[in-house]
C-alpha atoms as a PDB file:
ATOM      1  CA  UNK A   1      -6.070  -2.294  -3.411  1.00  0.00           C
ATOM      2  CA  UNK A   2      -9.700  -1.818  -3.434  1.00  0.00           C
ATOM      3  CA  UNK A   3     -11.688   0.929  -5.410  1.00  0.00           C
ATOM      4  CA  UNK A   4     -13.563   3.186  -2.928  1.00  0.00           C
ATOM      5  CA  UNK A   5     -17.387   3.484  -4.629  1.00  0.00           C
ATOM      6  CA  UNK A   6     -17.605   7.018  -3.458  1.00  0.00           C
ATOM      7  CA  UNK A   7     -14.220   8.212  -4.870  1.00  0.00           C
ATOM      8  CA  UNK A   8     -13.683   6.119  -7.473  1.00  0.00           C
ATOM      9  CA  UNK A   9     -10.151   5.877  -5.667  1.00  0.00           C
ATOM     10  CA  UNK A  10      -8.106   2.881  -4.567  1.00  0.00           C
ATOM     11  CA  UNK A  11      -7.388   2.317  -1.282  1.00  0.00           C
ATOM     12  CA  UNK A  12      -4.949  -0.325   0.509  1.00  0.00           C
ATOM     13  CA  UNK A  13      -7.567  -2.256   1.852  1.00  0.00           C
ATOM     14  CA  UNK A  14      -4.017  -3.855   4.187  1.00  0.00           C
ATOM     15  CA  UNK A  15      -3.478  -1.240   6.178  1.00  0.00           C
ATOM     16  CA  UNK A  16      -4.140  -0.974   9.905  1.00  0.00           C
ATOM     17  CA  UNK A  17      -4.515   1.625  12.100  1.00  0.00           C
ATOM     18  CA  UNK A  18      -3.819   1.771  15.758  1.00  0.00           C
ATOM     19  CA  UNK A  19      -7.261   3.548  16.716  1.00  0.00           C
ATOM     20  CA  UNK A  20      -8.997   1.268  14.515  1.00  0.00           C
ATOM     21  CA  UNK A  21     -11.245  -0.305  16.531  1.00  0.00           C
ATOM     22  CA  UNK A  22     -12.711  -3.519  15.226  1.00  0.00           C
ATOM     23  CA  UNK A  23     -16.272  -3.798  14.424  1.00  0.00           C
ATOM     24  CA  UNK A  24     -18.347  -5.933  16.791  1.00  0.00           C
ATOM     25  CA  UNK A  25     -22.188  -6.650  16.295  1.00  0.00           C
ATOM     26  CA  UNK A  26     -24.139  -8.257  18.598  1.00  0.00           C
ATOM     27  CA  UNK A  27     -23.691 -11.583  17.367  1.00  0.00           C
ATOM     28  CA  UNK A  28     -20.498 -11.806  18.238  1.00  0.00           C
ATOM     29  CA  UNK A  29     -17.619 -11.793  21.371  1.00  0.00           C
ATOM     30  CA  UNK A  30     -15.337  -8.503  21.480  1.00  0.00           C
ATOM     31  CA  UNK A  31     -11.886  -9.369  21.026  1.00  0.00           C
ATOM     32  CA  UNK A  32      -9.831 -11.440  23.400  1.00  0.00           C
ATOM     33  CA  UNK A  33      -6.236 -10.798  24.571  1.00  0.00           C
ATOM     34  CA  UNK A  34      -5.157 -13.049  21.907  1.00  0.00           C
ATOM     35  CA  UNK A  35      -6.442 -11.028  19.387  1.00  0.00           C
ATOM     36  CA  UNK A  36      -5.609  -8.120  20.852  1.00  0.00           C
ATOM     37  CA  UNK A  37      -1.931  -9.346  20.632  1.00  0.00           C
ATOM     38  CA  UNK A  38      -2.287 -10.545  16.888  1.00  0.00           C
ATOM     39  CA  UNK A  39      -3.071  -6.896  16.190  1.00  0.00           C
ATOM     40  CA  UNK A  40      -0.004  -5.319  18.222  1.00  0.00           C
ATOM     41  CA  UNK A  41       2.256  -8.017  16.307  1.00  0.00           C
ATOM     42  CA  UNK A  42       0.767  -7.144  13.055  1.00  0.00           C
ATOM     43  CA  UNK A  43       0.915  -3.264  13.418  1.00  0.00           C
ATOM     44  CA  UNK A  44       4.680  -4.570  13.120  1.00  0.00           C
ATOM     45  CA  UNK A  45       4.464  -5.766  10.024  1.00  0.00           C
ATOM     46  CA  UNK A  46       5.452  -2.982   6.800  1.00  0.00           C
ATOM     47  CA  UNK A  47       2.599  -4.820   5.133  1.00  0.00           C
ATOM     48  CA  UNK A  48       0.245  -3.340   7.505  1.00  0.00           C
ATOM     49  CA  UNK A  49       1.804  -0.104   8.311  1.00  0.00           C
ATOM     50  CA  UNK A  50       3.104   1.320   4.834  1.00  0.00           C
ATOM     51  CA  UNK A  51       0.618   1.515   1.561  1.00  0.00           C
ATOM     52  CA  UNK A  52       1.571  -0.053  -1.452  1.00  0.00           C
ATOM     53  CA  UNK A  53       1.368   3.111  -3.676  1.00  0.00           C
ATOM     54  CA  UNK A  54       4.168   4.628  -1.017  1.00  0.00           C
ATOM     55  CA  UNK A  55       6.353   1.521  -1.190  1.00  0.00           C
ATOM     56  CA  UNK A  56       6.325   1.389  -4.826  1.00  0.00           C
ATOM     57  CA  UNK A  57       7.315   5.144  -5.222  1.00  0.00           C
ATOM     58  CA  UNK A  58       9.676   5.024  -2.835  1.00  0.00           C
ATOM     59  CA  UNK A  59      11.398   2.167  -4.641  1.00  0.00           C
ATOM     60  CA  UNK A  60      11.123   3.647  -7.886  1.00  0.00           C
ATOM     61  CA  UNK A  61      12.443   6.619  -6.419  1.00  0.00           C
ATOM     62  CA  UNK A  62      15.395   4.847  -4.829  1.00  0.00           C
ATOM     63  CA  UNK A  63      16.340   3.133  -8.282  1.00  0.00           C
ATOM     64  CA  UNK A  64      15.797   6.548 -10.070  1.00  0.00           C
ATOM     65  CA  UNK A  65      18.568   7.640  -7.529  1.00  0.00           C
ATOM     66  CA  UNK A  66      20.971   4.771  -7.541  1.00  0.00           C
ATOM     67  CA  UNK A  67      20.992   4.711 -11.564  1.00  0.00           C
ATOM     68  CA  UNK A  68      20.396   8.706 -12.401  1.00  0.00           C
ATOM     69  CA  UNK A  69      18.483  10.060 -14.602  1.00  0.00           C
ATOM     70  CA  UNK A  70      19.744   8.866 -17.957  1.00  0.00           C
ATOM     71  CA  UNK A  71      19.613   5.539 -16.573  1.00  0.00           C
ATOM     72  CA  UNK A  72      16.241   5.139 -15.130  1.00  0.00           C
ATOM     73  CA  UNK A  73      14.912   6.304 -18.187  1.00  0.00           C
ATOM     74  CA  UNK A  74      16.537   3.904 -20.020  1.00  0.00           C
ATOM     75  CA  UNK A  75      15.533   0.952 -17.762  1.00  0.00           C
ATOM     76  CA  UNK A  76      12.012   2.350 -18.042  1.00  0.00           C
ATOM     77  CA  UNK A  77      12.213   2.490 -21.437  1.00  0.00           C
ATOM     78  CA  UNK A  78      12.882  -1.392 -21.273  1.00  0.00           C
ATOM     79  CA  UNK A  79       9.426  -2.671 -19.609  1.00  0.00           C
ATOM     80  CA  UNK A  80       6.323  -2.903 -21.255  1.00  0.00           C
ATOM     81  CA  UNK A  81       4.217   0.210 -21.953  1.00  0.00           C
ATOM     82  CA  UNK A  82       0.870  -1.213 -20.910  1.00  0.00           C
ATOM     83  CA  UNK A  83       3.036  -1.954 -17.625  1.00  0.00           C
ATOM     84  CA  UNK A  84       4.271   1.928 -17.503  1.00  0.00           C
ATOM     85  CA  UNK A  85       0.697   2.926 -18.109  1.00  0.00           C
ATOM     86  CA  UNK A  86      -0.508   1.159 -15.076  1.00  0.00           C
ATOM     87  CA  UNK A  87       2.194   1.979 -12.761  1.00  0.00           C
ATOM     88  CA  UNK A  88       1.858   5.696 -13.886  1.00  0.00           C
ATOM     89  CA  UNK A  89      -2.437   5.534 -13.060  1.00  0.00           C
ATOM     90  CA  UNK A  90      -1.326   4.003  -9.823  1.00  0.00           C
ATOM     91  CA  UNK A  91       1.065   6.003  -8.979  1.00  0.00           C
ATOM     92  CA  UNK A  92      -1.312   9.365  -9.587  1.00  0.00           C
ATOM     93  CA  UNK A  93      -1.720  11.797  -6.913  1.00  0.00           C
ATOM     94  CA  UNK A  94       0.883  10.134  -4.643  1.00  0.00           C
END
């Protein structure tokens, strides 16, 4: 995740788009068929394709469901609060 400067957001600096259209300058060659290819194979990849802050809430989510309520907020209570504090800012406005 990196902070956007105008936002004072974080953004998932991994993910790809498939209109994203690499930047080329003068300096250098547009992109060959191999990298072309690269791309398509890493659009694959859920690193690429799914943020991080919609992973982690959807596993969090998912555990919330498989132990209920009681039970997630016991297994919450377990980990570190520093750790909860973090998760919770990351988490915000998803």
């Amino acid at each position: 995740m990196t902070e956007d400067p105008e936002t004072g957001t974080y953004k998932d600096c991994m993910l790809m788009s498939h209109f994203e259209e690499p930047k080329v300058t003068e300096d250098e060659e547009p992109p060959t068929e191999q990298d072309k290819r690269k791309k398509m194979l890493a659009l694959k990849d859920p690193v690429h394709t799914v943020s991080l802050q919609q992973f982690v809430y959807e596993k969090l989510k998912a555990q919330q469901e498989l132990l209920g309520e009681q039970g997630f907020h016991a297994l919450m209570e377990t980990v570190d609060t520093e750790i909860v504090a973090q998760l919770q800012e990351f988490l915000q406005g998803f």
